[in-house]
N, C-alpha and C. Protein backbone atom coordinates (compact mmCIF):
# COMPACT_ATOMS: atom_id res chain seq x y z
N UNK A 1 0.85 -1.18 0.00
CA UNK A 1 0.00 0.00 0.00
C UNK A 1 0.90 1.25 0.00
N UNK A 2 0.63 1.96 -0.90
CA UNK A 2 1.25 3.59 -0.87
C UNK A 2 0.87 4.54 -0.01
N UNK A 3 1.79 4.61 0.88
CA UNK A 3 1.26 5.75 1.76
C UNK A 3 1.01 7.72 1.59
N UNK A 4 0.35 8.30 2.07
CA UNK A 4 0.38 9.99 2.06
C UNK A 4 0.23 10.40 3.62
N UNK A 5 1.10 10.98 3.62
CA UNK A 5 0.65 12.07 5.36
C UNK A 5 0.44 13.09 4.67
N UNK A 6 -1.07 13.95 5.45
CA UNK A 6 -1.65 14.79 5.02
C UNK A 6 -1.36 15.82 5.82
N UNK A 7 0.29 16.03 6.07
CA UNK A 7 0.45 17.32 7.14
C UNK A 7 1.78 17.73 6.37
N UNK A 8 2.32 18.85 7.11
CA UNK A 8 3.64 19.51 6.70
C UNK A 8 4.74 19.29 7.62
N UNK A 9 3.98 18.77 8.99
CA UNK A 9 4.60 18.48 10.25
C UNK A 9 5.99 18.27 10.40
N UNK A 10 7.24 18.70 10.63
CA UNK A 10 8.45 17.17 11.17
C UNK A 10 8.06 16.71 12.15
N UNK A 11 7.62 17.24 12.93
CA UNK A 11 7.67 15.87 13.92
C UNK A 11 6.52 14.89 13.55
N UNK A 12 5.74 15.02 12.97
CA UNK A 12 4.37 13.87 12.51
C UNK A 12 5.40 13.21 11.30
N UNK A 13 6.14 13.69 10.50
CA UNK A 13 6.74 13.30 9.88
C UNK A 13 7.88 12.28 9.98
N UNK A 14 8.83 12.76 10.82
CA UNK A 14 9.54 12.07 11.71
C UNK A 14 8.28 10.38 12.70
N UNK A 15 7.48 11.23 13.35
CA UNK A 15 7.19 10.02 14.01
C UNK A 15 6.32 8.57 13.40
N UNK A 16 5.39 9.43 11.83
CA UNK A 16 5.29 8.21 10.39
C UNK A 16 6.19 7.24 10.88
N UNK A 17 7.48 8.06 10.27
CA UNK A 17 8.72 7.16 9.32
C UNK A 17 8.79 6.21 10.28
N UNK A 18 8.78 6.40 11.66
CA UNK A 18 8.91 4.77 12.67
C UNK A 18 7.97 3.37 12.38
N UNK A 19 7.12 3.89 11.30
CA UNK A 19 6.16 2.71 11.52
C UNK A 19 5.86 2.65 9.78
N UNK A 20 5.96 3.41 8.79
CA UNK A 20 6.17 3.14 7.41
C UNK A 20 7.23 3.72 6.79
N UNK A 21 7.81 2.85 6.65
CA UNK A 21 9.23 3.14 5.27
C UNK A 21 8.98 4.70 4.80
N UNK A 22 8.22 4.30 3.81
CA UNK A 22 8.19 5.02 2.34
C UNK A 22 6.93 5.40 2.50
N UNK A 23 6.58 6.91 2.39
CA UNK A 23 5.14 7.34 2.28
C UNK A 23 6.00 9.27 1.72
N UNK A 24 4.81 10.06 0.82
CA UNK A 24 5.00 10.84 0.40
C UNK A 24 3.85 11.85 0.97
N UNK A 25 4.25 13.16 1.37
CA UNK A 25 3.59 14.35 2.09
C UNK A 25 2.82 15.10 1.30
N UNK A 26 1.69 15.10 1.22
CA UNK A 26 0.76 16.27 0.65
C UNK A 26 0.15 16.80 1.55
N UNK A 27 0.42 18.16 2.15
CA UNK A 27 -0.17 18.55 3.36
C UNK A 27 -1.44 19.11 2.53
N UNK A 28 -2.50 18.99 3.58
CA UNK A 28 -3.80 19.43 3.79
C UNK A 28 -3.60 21.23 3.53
N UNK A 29 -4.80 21.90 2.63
CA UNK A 29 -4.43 23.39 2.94
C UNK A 29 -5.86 24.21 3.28
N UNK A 30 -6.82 23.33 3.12
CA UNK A 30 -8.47 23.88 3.51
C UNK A 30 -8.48 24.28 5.04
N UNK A 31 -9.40 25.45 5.05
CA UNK A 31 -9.90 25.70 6.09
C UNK A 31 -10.09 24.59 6.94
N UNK A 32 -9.98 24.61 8.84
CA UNK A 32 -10.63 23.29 9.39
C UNK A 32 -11.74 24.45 9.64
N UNK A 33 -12.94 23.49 9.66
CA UNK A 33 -14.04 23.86 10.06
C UNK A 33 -14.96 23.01 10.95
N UNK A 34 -15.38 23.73 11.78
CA UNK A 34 -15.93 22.48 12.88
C UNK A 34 -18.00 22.51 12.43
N UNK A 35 -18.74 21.28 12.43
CA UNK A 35 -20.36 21.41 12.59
C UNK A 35 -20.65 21.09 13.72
N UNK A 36 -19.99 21.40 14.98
CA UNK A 36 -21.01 21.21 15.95
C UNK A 36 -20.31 20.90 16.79
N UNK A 37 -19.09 19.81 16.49
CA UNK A 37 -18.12 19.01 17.86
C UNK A 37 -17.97 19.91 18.49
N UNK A 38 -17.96 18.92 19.89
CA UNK A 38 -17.93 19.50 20.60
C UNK A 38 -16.51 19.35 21.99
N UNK A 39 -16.83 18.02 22.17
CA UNK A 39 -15.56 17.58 23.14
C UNK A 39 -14.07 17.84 22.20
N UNK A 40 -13.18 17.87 22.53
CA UNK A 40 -11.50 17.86 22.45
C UNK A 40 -11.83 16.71 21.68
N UNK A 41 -12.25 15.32 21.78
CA UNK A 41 -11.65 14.31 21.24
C UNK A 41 -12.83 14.31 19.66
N UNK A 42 -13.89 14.63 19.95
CA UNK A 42 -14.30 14.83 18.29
C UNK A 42 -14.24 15.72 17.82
N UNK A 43 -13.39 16.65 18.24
CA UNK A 43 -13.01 17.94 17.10
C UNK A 43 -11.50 17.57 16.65
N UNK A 44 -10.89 16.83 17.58
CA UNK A 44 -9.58 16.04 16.29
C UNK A 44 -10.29 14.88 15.60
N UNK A 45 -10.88 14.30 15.88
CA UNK A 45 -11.29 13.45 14.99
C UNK A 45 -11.72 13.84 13.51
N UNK A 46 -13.26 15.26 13.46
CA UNK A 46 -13.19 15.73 12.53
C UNK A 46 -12.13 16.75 11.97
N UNK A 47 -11.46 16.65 12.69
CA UNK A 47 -10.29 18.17 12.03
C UNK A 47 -9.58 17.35 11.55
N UNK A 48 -9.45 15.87 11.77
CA UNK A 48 -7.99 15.16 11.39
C UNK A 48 -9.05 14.14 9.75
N UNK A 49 -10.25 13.95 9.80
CA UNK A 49 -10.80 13.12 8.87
C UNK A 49 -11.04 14.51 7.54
N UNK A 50 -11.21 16.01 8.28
CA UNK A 50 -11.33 16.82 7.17
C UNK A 50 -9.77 16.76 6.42
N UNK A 51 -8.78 16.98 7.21
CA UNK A 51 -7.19 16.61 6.33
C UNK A 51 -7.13 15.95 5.47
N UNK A 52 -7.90 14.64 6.03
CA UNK A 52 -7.44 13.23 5.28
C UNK A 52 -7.92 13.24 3.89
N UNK A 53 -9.55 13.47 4.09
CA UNK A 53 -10.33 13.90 3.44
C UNK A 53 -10.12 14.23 1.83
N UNK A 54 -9.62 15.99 2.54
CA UNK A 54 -9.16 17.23 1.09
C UNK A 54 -8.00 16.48 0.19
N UNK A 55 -6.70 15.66 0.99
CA UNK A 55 -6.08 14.91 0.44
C UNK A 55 -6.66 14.12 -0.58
N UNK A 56 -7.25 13.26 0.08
CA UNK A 56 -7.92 12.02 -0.79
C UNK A 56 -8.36 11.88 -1.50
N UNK A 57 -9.06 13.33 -1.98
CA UNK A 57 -9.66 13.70 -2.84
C UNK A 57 -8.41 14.19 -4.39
N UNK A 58 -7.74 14.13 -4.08
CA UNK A 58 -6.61 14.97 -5.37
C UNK A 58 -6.67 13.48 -5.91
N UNK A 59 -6.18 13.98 -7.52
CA UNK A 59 -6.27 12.96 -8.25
C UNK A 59 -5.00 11.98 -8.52
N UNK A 60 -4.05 12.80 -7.72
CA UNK A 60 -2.44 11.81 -7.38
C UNK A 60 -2.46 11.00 -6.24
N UNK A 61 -3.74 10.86 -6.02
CA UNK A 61 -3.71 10.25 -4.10
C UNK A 61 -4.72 9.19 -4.62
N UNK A 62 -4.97 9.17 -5.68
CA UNK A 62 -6.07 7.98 -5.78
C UNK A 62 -5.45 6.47 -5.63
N UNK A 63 -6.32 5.38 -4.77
CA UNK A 63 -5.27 4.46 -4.58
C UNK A 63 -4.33 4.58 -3.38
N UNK A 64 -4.54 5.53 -2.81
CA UNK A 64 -3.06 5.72 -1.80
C UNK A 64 -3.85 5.96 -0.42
N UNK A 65 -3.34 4.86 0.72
CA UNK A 65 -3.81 5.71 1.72
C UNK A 65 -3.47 6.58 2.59
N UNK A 66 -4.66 7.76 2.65
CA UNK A 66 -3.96 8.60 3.38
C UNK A 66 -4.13 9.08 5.14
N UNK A 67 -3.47 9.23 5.36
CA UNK A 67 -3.12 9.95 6.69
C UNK A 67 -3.19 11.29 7.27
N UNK A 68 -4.28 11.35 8.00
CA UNK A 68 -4.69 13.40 8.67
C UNK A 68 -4.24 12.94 10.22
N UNK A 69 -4.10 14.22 10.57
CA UNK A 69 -4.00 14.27 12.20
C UNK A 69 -4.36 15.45 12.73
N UNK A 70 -5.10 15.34 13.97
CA UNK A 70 -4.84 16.81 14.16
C UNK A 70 -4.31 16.81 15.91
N UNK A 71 -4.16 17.94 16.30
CA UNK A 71 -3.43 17.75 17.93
C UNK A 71 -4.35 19.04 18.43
N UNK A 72 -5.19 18.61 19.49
CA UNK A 72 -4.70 20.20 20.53
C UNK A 72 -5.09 19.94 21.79
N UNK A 73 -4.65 20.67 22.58
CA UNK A 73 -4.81 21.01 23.96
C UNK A 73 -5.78 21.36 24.21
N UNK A 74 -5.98 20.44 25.74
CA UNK A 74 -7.31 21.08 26.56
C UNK A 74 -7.28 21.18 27.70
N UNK A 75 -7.60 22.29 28.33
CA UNK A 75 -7.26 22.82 30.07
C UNK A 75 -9.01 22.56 30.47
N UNK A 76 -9.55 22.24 31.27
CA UNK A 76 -10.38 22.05 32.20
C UNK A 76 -12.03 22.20 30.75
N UNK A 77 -11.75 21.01 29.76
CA UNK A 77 -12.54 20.95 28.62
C UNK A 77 -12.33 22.11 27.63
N UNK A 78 -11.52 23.13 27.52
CA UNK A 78 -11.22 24.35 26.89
C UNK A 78 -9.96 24.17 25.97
N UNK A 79 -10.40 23.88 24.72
CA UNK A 79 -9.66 23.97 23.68
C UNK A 79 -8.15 25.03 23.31
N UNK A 80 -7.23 24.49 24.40
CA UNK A 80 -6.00 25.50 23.30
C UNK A 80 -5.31 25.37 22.01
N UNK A 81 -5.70 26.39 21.32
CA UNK A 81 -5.03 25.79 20.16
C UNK A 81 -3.77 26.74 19.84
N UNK A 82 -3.14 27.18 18.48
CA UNK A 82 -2.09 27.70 18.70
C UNK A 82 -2.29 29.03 18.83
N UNK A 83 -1.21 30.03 19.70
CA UNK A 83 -1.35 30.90 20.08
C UNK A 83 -1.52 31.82 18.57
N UNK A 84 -2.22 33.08 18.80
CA UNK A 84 -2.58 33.83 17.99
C UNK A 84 -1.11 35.31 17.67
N UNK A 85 -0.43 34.99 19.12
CA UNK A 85 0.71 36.05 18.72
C UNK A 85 1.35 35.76 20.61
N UNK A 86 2.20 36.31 20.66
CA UNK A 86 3.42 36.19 21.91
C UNK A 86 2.32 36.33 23.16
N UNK A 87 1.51 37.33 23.52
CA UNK A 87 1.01 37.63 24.27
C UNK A 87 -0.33 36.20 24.67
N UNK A 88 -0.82 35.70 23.43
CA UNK A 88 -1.94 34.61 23.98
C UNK A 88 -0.99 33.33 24.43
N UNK A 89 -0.02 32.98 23.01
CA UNK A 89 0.91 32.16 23.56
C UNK A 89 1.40 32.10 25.61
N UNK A 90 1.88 33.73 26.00
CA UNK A 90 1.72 33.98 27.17
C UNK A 90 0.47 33.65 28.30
N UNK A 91 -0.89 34.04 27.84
CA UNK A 91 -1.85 33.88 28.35
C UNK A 91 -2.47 32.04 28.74
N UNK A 92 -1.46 31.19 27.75
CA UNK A 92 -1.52 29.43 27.62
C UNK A 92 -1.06 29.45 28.62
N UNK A 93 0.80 29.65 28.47
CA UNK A 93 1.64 29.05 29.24
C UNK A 93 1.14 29.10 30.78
N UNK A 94 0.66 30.15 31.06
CA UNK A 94 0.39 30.99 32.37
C UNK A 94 -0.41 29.94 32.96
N UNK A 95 -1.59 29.47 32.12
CA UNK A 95 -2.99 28.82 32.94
C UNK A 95 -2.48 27.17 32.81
N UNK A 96 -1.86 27.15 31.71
CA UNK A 96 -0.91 25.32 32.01
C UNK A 96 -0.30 24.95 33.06
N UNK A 97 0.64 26.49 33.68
CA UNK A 97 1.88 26.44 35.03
C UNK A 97 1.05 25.48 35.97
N UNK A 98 1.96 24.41 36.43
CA UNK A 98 1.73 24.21 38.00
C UNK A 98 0.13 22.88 38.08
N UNK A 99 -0.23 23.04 36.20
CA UNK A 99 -1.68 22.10 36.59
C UNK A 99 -1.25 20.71 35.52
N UNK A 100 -2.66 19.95 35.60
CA UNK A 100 -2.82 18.61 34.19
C UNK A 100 -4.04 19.56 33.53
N UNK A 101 -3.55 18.78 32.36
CA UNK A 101 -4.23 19.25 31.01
C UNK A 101 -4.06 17.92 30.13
N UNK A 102 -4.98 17.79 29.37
CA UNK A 102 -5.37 16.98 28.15
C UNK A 102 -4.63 16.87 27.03
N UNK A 103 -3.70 16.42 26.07
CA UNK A 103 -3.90 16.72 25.24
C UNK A 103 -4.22 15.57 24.20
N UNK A 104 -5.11 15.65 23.03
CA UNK A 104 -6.06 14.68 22.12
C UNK A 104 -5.44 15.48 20.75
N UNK A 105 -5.05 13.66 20.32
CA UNK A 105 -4.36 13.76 18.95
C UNK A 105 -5.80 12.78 18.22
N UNK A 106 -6.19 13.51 17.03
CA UNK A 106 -7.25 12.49 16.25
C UNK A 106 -6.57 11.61 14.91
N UNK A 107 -6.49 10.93 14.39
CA UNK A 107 -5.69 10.15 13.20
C UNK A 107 -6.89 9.64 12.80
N UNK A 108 -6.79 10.08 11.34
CA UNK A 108 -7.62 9.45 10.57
C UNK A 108 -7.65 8.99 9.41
N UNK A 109 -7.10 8.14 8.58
CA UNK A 109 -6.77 7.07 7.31
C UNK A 109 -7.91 6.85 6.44
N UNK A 110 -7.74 6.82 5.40
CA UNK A 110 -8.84 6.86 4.15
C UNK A 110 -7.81 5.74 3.12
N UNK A 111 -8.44 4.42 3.35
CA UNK A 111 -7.78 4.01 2.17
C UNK A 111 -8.33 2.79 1.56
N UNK A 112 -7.94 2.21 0.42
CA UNK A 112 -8.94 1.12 -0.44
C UNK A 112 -8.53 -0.02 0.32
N UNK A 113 -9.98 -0.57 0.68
CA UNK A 113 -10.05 -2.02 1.31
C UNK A 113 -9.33 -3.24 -0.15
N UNK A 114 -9.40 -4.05 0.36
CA UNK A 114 -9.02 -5.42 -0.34
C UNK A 114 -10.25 -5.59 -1.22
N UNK A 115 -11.58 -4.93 -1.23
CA UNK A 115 -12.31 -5.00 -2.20
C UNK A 115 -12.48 -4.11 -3.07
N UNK A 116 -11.64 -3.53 -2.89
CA UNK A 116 -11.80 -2.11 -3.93
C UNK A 116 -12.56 -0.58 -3.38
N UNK A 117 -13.07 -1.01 -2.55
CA UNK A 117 -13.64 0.06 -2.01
C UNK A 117 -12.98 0.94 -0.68
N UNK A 118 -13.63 2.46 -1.42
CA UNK A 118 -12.79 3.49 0.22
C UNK A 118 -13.44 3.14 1.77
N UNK A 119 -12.53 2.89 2.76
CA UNK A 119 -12.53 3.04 3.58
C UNK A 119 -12.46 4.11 4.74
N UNK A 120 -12.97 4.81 5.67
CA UNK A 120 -11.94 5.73 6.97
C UNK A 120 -12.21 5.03 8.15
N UNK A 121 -10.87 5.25 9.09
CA UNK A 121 -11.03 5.17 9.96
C UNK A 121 -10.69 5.72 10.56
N UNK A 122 -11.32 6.43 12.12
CA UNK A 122 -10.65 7.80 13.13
C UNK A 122 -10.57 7.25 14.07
N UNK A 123 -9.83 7.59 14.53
CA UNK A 123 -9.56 7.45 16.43
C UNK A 123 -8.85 8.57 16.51
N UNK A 124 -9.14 8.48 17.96
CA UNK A 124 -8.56 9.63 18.97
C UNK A 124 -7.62 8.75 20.05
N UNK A 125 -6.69 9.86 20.87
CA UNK A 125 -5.52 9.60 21.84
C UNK A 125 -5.74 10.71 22.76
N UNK A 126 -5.90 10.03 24.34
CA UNK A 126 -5.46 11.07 24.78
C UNK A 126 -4.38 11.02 25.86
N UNK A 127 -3.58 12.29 26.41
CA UNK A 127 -2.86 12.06 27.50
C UNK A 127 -2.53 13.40 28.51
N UNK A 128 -2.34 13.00 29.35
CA UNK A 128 -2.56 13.87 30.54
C UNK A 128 -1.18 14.50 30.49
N UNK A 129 -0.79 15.68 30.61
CA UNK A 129 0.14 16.06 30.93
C UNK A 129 0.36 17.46 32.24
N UNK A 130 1.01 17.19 32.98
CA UNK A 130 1.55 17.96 34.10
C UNK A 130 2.71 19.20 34.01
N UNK A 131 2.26 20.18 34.29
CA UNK A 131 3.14 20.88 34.00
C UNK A 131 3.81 21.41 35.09
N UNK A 132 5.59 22.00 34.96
CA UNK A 132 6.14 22.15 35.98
C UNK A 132 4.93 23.94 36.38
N UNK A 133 5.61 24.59 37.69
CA UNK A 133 4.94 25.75 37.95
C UNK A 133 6.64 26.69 37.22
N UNK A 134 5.69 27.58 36.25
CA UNK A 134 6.86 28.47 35.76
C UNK A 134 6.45 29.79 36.17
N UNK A 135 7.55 30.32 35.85
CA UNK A 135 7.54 32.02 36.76
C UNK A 135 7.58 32.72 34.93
N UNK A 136 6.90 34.07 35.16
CA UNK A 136 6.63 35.11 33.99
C UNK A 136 8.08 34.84 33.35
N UNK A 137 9.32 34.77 33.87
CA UNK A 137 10.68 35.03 33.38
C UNK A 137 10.73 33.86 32.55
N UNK A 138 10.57 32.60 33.28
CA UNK A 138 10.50 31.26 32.13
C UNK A 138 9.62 31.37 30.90
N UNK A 139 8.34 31.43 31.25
CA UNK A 139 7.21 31.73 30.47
C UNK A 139 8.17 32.98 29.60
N UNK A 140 8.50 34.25 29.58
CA UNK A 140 9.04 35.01 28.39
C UNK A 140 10.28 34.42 28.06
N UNK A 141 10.81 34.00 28.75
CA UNK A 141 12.64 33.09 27.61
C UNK A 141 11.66 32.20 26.41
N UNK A 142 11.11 31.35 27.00
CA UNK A 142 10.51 30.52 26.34
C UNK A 142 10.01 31.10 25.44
N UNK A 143 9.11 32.30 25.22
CA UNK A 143 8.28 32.37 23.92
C UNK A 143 9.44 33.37 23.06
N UNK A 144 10.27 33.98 24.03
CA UNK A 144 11.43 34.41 23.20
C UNK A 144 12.09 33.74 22.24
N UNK A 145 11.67 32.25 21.99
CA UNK A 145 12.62 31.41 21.47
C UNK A 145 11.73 31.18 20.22
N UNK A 146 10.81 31.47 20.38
CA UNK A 146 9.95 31.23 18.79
C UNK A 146 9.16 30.06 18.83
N UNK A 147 9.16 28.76 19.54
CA UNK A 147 8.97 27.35 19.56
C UNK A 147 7.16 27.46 20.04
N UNK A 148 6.74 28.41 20.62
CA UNK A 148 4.95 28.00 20.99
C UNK A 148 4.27 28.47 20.16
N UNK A 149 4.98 29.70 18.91
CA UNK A 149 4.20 29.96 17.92
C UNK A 149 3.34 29.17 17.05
N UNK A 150 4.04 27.93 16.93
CA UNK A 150 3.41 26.78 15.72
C UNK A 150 2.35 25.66 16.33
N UNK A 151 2.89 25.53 17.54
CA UNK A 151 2.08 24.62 18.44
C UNK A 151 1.02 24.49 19.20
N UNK A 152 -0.20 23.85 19.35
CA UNK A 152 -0.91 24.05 20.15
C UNK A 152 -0.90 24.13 21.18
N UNK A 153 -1.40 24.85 22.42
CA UNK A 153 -1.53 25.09 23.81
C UNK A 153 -0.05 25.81 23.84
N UNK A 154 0.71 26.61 23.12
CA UNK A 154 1.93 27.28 23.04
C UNK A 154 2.83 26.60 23.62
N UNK A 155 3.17 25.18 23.26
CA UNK A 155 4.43 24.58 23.60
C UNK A 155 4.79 22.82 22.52
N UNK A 156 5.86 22.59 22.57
CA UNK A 156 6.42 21.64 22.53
C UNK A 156 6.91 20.42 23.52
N UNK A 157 6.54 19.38 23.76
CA UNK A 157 6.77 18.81 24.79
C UNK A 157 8.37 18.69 24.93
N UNK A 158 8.88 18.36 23.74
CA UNK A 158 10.25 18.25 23.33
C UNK A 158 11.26 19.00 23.38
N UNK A 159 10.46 20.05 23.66
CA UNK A 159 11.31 21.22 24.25
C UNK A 159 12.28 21.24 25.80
N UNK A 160 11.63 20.49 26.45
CA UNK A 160 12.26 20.41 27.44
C UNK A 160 11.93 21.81 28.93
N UNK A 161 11.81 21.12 29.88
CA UNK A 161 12.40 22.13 31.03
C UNK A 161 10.60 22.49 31.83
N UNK A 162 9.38 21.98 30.85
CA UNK A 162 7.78 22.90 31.19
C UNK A 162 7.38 21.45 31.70
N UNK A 163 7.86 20.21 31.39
CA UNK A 163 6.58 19.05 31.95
C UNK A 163 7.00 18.54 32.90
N UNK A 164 6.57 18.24 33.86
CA UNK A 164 6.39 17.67 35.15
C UNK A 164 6.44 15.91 34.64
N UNK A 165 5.47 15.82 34.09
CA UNK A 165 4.95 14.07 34.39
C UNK A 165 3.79 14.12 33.16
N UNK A 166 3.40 12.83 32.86
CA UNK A 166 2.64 12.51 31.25
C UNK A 166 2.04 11.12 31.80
N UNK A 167 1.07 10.69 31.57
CA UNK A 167 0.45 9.91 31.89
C UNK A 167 -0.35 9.48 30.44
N UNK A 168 -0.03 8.49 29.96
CA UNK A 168 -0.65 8.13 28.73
C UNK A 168 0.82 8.45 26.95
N UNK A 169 0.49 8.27 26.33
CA UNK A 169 1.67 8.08 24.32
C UNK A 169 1.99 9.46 24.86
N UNK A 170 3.77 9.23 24.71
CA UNK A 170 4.97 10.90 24.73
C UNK A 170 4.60 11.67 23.38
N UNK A 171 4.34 10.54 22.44
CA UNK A 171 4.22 10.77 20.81
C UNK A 171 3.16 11.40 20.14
N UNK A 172 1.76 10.99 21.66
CA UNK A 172 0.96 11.51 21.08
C UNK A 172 1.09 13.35 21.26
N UNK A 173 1.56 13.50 22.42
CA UNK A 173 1.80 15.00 22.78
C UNK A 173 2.86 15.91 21.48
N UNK A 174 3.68 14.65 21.03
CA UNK A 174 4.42 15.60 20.25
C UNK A 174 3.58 15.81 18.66
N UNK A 175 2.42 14.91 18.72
CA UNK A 175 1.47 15.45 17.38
C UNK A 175 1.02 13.73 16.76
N UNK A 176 1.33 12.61 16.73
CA UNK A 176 0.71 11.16 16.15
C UNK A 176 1.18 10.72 17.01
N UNK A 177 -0.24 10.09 17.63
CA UNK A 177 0.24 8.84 18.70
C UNK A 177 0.77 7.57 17.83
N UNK A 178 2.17 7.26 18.03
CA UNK A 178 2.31 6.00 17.30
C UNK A 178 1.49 5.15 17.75
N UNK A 179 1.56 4.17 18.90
CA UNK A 179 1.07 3.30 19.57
C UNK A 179 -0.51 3.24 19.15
N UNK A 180 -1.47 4.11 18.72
CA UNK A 180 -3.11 4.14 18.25
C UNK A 180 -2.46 3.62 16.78
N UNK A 181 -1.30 4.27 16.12
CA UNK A 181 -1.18 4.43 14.99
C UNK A 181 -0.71 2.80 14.33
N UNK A 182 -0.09 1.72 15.21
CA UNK A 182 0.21 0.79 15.04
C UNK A 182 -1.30 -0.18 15.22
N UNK A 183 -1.74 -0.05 15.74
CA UNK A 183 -3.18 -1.23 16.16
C UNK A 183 -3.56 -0.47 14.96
N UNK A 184 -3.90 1.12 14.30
CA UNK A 184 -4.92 1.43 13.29
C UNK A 184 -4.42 0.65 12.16
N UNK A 185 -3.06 0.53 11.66
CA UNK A 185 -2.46 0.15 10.91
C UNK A 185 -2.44 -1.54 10.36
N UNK A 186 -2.67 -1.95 11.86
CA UNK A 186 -2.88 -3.50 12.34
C UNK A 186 -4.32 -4.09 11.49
N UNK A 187 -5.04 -3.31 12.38
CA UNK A 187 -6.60 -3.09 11.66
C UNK A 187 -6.81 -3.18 10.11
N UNK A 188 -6.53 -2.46 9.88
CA UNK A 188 -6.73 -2.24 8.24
C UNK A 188 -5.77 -3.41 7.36
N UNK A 189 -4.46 -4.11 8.03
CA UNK A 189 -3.71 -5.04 7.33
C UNK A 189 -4.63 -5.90 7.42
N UNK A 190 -5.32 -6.70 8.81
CA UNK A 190 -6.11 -7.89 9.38
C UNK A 190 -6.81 -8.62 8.40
């Protein structure tokens, strides 16, 4: 089977390649748009099946299955997604310090069964993460560095020095839970 990841990601990119060889990137470029979801875990689901989706649809992807994801953060059911500029990025870090928070990665695959016909399948991941308590001075080095601009809930786990403790996939925090991504993969070989 020919693979597509439907992101621009490295690190989704990077964390693919652990589990398929050879697959080629057509990132997703449509609006996400939500009808209604509501929890953290079905708004990656549809944000990650709309990716897969817009992909699947091009006429070089026919035959190929593809791969959406989406990631974001959630503080007490409240969606963070990526900061809008230094100051909201600031306004994340601040309400993350010192607590657990959610974060839900959705993966969702579109590809031809053994009978010829399209398939999807979505799942969601989630995992708890703890954050150390940071002071305004950490919180500004940090966004000084450029790294919470791109990310949801304004951080990188990989960054080092903000998490306390993780309870549940490291991988899924950094953007594709492998571990969902191996049983989905499992699934669809079976």
């Amino acid at each position: 089977m020919e693979w597509i990841l439907a992101s621009a990601s490295p690190r989704r990119r990077e964390l693919l390649g652990k589990l398929i060889e050879k697959f080629d990137i057509i990132p997703a470029k449509g609006e996400e748009v939500l009808h209604g979801e509501k929890t953290p875990e079905e708004v990656v689901k549809a944000l990650a099946k709309q990716k897969a989706s817009e992909v699947a649809t091009l006429p070089e992807t026919q035959g190929k299955a593809v791969l959406g994801s989406d990631t974001v953060v959630a503080l007490d059911g409240e969606i963070l997604g990526k900061p809008k500029d230094e100051a909201d990025a600031a306004r994340m870090l601040s309400a993350l310090s010192g607590r657990t928070h959610e974060v839900y990665t959705g993966v969702c695959i579109i590809y031809t069964n053994k009978n010829g016909g399209r398939e999807i399948l979505c799942r969601a991941d989630c995992t708890k993460v703890r954050f150390n308590v940071l002071t305004a001075e950490e919180i500004g080095a940090y966004i000084a560095t450029g790294s919470p601009m791109d990310k949801a809930g304004a951080y990188g786990i990989q960054d080092g020095g903000l998490v306390q403790s993780i309870e549940g996939s490291f991988s899924n925090v950094v953007g594709l839970p492998v571990e969902l991504c191996e049983k989905m993969l499992a699934e669809i070989n079976a």
